[in-house]
PDB file of N, CA and C in Angstrom:
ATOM      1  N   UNK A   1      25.203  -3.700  -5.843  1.00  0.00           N
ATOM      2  CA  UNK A   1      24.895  -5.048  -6.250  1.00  0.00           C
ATOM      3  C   UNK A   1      26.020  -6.002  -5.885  1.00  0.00           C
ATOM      4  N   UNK A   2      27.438  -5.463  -6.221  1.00  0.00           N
ATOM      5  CA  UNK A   2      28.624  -6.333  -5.729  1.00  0.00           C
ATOM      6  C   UNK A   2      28.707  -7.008  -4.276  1.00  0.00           C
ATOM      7  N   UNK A   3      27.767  -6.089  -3.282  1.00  0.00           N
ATOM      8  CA  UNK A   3      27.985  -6.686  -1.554  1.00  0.00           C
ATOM      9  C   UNK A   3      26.981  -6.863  -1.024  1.00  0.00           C
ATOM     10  N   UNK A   4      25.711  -7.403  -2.320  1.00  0.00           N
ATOM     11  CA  UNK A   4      24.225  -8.380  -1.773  1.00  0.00           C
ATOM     12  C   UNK A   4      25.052  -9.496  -1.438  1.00  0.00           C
ATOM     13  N   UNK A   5      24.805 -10.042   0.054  1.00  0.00           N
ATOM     14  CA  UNK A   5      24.878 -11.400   0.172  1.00  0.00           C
ATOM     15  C   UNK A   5      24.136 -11.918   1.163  1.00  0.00           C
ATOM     16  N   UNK A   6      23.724 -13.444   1.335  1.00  0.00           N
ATOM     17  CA  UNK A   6      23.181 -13.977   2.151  1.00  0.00           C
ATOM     18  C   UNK A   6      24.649 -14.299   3.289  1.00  0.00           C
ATOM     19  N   UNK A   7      23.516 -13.928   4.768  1.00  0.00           N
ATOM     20  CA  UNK A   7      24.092 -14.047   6.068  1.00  0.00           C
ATOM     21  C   UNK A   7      23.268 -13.519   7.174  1.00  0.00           C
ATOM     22  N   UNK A   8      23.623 -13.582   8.167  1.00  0.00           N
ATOM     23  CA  UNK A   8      22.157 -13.464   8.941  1.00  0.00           C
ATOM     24  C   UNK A   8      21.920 -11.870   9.126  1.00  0.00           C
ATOM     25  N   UNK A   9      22.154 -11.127   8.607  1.00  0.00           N
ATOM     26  CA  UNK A   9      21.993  -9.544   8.520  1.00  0.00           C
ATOM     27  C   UNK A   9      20.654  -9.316   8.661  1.00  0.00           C
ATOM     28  N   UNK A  10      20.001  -9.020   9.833  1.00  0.00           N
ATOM     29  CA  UNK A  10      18.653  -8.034   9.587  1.00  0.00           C
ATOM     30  C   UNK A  10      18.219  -6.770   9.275  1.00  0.00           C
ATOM     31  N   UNK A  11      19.341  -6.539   8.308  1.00  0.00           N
ATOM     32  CA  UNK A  11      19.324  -5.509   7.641  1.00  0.00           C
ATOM     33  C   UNK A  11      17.335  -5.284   6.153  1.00  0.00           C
ATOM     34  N   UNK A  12      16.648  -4.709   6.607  1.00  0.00           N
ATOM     35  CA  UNK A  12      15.590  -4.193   6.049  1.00  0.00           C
ATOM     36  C   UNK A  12      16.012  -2.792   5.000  1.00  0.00           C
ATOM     37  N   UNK A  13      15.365  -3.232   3.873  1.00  0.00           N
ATOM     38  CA  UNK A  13      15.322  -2.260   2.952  1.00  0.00           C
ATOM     39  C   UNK A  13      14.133  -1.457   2.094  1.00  0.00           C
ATOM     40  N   UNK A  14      14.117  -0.098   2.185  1.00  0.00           N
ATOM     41  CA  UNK A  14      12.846   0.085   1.343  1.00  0.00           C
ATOM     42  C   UNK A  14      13.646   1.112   0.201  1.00  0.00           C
ATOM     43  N   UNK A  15      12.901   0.693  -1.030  1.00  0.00           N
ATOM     44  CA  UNK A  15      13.175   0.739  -2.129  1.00  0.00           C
ATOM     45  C   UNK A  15      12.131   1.572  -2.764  1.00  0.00           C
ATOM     46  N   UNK A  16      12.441   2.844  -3.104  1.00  0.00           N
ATOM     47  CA  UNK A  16      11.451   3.719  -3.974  1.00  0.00           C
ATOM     48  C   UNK A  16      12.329   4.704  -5.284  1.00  0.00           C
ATOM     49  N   UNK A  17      10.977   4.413  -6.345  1.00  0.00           N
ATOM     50  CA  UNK A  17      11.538   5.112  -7.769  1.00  0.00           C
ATOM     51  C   UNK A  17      10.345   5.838  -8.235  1.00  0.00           C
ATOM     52  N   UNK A  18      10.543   6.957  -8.810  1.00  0.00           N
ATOM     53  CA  UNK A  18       9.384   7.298  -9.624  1.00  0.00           C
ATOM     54  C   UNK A  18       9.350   6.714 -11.002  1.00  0.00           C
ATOM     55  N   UNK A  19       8.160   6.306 -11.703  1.00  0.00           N
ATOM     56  CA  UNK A  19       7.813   5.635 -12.902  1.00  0.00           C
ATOM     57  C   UNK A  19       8.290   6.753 -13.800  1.00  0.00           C
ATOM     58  N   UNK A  20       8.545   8.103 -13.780  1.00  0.00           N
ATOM     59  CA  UNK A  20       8.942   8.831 -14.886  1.00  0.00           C
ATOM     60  C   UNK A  20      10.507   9.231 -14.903  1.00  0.00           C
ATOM     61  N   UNK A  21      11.352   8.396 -14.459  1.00  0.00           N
ATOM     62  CA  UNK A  21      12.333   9.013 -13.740  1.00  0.00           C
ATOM     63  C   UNK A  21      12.974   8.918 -15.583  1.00  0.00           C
ATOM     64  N   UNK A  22      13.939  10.083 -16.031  1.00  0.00           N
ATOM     65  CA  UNK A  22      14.209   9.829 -16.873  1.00  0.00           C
ATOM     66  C   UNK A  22      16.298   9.703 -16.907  1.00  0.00           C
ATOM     67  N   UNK A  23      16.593  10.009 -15.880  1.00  0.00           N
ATOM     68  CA  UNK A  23      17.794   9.554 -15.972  1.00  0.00           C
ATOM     69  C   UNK A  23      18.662   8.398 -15.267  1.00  0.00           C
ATOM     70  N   UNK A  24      17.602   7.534 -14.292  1.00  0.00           N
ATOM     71  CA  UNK A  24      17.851   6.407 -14.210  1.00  0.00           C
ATOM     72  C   UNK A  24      16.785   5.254 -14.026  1.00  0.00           C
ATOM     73  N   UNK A  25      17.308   4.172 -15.248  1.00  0.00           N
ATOM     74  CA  UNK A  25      16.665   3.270 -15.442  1.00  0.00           C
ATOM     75  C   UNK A  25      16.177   2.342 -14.838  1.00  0.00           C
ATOM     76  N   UNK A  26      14.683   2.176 -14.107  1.00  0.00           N
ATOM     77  CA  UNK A  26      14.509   1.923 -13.163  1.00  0.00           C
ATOM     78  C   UNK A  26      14.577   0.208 -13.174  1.00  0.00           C
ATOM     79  N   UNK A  27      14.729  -0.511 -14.598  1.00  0.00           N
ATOM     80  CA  UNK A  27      14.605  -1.903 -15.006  1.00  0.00           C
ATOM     81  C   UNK A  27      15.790  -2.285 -14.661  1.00  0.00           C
ATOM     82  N   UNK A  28      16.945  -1.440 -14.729  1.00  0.00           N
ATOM     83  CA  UNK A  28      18.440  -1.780 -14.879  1.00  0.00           C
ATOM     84  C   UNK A  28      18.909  -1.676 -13.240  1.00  0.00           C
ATOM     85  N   UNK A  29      18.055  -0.723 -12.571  1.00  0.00           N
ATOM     86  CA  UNK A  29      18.839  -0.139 -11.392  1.00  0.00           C
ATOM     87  C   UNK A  29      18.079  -1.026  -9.871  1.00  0.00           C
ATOM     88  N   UNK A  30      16.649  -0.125 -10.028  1.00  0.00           N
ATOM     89  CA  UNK A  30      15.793  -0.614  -9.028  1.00  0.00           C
ATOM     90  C   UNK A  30      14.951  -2.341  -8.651  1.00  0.00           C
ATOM     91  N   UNK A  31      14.559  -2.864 -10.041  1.00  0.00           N
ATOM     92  CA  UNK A  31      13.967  -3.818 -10.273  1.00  0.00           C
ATOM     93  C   UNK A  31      15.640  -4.958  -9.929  1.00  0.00           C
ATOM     94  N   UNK A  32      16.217  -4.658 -10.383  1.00  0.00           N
ATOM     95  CA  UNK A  32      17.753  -5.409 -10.186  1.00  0.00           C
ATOM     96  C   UNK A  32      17.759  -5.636  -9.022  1.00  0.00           C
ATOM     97  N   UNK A  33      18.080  -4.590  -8.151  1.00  0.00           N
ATOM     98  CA  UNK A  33      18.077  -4.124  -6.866  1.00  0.00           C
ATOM     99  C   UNK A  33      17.102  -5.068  -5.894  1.00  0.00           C
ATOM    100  N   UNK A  34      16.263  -5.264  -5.969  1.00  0.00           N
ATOM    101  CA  UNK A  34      14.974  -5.111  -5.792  1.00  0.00           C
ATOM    102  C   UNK A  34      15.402  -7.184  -5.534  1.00  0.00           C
ATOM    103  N   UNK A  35      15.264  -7.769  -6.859  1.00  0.00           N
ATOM    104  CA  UNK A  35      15.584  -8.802  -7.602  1.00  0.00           C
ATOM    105  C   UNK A  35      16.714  -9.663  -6.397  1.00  0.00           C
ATOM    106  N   UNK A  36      17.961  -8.673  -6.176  1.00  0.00           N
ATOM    107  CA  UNK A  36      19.251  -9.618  -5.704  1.00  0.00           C
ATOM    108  C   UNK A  36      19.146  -9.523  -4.118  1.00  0.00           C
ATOM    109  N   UNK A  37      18.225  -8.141  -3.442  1.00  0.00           N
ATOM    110  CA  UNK A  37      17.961  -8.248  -2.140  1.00  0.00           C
ATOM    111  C   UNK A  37      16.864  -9.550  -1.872  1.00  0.00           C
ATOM    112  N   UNK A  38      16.445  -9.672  -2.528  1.00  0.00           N
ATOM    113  CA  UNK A  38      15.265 -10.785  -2.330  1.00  0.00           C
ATOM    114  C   UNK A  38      16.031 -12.281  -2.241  1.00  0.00           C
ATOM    115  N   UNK A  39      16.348 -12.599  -3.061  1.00  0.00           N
ATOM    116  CA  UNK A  39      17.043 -13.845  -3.731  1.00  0.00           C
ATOM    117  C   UNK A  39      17.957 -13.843  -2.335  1.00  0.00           C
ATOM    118  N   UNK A  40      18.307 -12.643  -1.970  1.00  0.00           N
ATOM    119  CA  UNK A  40      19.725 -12.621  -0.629  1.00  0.00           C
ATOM    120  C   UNK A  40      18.725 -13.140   1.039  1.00  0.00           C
ATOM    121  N   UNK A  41      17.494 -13.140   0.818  1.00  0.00           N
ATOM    122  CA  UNK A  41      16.646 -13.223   1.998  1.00  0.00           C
ATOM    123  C   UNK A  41      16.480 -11.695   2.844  1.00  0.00           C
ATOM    124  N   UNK A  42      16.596 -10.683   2.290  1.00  0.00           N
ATOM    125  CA  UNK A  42      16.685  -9.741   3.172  1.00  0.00           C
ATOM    126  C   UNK A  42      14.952  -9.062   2.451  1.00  0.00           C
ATOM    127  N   UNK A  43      14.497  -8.533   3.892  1.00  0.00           N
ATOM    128  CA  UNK A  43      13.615  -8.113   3.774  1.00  0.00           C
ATOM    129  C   UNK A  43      13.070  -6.771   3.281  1.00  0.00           C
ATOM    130  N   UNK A  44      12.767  -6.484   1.799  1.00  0.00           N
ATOM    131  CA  UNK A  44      12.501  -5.544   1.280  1.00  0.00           C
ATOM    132  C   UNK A  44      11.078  -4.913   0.448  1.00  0.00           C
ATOM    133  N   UNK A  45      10.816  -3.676   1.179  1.00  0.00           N
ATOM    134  CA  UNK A  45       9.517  -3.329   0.698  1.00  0.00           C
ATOM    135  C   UNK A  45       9.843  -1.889  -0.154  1.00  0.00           C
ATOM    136  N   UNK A  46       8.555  -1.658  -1.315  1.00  0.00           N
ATOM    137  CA  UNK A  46       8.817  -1.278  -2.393  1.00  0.00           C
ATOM    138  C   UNK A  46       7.976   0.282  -2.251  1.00  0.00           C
ATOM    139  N   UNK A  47       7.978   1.444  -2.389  1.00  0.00           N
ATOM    140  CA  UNK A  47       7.132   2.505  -2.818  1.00  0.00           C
ATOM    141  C   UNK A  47       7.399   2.891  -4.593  1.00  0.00           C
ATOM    142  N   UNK A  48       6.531   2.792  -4.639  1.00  0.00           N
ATOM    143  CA  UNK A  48       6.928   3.215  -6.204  1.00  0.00           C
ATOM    144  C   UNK A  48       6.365   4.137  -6.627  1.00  0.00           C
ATOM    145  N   UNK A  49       6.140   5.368  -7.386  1.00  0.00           N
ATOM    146  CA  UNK A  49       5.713   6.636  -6.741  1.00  0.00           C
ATOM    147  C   UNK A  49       5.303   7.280  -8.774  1.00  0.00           C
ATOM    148  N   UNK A  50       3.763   6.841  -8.554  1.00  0.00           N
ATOM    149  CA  UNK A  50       3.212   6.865 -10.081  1.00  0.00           C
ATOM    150  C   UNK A  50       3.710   8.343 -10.869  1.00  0.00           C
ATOM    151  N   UNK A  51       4.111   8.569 -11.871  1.00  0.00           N
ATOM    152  CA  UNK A  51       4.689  10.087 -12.576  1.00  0.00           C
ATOM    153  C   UNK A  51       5.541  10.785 -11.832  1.00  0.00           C
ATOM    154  N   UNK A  52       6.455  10.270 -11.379  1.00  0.00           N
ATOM    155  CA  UNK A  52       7.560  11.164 -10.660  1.00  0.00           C
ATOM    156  C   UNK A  52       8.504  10.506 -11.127  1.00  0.00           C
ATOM    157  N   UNK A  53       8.983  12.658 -11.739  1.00  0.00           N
ATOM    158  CA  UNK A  53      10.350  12.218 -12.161  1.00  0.00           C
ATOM    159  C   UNK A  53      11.607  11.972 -10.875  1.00  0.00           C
ATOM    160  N   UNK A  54      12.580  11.946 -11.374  1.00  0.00           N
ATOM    161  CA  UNK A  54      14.129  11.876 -11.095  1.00  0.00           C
ATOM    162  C   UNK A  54      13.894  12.395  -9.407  1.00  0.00           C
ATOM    163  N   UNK A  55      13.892  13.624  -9.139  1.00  0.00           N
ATOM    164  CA  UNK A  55      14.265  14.823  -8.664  1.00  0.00           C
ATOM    165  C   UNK A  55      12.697  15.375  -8.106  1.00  0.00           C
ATOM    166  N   UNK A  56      12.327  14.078  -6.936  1.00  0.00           N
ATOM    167  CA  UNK A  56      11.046  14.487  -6.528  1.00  0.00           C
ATOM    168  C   UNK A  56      10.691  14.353  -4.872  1.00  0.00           C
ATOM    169  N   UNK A  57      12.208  14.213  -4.100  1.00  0.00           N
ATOM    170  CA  UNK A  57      12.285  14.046  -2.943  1.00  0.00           C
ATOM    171  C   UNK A  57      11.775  15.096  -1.694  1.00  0.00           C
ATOM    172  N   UNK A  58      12.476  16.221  -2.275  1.00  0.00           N
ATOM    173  CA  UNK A  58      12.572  17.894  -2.008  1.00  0.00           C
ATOM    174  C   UNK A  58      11.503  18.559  -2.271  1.00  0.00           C
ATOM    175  N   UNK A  59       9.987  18.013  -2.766  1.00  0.00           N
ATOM    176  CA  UNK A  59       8.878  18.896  -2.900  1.00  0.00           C
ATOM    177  C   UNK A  59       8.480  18.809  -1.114  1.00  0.00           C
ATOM    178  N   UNK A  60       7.855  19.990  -0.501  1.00  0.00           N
ATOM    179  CA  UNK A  60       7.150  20.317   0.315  1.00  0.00           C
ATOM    180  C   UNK A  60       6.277  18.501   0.927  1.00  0.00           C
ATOM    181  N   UNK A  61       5.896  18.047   2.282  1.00  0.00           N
ATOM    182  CA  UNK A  61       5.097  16.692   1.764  1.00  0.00           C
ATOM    183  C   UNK A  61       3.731  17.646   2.066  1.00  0.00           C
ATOM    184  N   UNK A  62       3.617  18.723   2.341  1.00  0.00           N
ATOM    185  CA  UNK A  62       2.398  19.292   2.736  1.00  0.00           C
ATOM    186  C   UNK A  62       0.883  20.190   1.354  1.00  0.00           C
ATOM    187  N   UNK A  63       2.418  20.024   0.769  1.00  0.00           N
ATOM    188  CA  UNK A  63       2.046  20.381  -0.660  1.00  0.00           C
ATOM    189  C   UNK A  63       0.867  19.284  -1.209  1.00  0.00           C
ATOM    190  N   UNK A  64      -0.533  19.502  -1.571  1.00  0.00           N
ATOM    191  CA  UNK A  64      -1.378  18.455  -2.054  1.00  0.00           C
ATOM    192  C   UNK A  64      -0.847  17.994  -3.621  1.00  0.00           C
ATOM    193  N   UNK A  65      -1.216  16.426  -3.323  1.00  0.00           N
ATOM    194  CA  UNK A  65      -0.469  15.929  -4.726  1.00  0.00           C
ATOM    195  C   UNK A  65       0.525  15.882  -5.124  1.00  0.00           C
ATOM    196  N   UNK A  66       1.126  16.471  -3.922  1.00  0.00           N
ATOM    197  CA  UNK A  66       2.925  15.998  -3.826  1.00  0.00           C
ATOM    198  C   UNK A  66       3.550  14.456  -3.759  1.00  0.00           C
ATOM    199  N   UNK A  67       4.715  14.242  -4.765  1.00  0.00           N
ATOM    200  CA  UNK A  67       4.830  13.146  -4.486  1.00  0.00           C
ATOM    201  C   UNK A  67       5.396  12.677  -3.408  1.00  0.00           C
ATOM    202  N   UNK A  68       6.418  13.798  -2.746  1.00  0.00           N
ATOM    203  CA  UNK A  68       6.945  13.653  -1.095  1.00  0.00           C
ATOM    204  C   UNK A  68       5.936  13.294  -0.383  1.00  0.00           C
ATOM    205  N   UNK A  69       4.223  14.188  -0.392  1.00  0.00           N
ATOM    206  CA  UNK A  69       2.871  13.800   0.325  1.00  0.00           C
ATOM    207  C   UNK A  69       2.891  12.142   0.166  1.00  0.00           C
ATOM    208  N   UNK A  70       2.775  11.754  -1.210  1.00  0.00           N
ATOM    209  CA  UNK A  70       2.387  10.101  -1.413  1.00  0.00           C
ATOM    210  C   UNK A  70       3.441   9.734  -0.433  1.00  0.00           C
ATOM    211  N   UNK A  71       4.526   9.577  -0.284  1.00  0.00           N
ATOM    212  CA  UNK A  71       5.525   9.009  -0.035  1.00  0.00           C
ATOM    213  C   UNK A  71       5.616   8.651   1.427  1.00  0.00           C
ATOM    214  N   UNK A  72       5.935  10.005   2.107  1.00  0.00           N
ATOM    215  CA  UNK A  72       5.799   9.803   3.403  1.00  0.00           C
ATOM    216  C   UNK A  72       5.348   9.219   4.591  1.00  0.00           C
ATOM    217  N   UNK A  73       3.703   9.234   4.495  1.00  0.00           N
ATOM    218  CA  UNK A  73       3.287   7.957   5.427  1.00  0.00           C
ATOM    219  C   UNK A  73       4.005   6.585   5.005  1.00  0.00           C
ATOM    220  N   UNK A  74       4.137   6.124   4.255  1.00  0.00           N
ATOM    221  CA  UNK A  74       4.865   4.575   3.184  1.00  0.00           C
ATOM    222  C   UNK A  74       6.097   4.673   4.664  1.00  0.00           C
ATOM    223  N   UNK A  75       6.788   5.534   4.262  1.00  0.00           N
ATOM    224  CA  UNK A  75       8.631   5.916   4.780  1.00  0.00           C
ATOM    225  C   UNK A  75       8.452   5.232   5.962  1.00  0.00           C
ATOM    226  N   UNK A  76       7.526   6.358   7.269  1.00  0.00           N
ATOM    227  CA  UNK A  76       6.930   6.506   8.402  1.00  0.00           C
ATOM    228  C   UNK A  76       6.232   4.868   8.640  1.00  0.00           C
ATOM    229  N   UNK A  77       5.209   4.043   7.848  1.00  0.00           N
ATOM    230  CA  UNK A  77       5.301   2.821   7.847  1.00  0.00           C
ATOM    231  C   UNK A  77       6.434   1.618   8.333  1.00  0.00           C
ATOM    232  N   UNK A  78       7.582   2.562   6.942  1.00  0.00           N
ATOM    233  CA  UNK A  78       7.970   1.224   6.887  1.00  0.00           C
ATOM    234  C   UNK A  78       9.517   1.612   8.173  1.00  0.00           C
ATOM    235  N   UNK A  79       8.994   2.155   8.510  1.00  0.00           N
ATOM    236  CA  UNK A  79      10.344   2.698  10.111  1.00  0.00           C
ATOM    237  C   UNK A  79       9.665   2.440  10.768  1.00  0.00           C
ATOM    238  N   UNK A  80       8.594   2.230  11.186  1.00  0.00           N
ATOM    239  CA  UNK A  80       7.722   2.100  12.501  1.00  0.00           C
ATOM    240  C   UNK A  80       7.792   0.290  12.602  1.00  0.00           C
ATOM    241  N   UNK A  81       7.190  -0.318  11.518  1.00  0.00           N
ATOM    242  CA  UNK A  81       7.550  -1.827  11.282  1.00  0.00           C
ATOM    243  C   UNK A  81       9.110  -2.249  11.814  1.00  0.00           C
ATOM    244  N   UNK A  82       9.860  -1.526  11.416  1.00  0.00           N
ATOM    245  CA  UNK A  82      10.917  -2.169  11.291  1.00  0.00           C
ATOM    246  C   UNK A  82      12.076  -2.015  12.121  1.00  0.00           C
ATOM    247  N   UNK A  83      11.887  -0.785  12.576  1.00  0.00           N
ATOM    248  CA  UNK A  83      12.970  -0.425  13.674  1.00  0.00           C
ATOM    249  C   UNK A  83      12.650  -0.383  15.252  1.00  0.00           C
TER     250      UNK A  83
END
């Protein structure tokens, strides 16, 4: 949060949390986050990843109903857009 700033950086960000995460607060951390990249003009898109806890990066994405599965095309999206 200390080295959000506006300048002509085309620096793109994507931003993903699971709604169950229980050891970090996603109001305090992500939504913040989220909040000061915007306000900075930098362009940021969001996955937000319904009942996933903490520690849900590392499932299989091939696995059905995985939240890595949800996730991945999003990722793959938002790299194809942007880079």
């Amino acid at each position: 949060m200390s080295y959000v700033e506006t300048n002509d950086n085309a620096t793109s960000f994507l931003l993903t949390w699971g709604t169950e995460d229980n050891i970090v607060d996603r109001v305090t951390q992500s939504e913040v986050m989220l909040t000061a990249l915007t306000e900075a003009g930098k362009f940021v898109r969001t996955s937000i990843v319904q009942s996933a806890p903490h520690f849900w990066a590392s499932e299989p994405i091939e696995e059905t109903g995985s939240f890595s599965g949800f996730f991945a095309p999003r990722l793959l999206r938002f790299l194809n857009e942007r880079l």
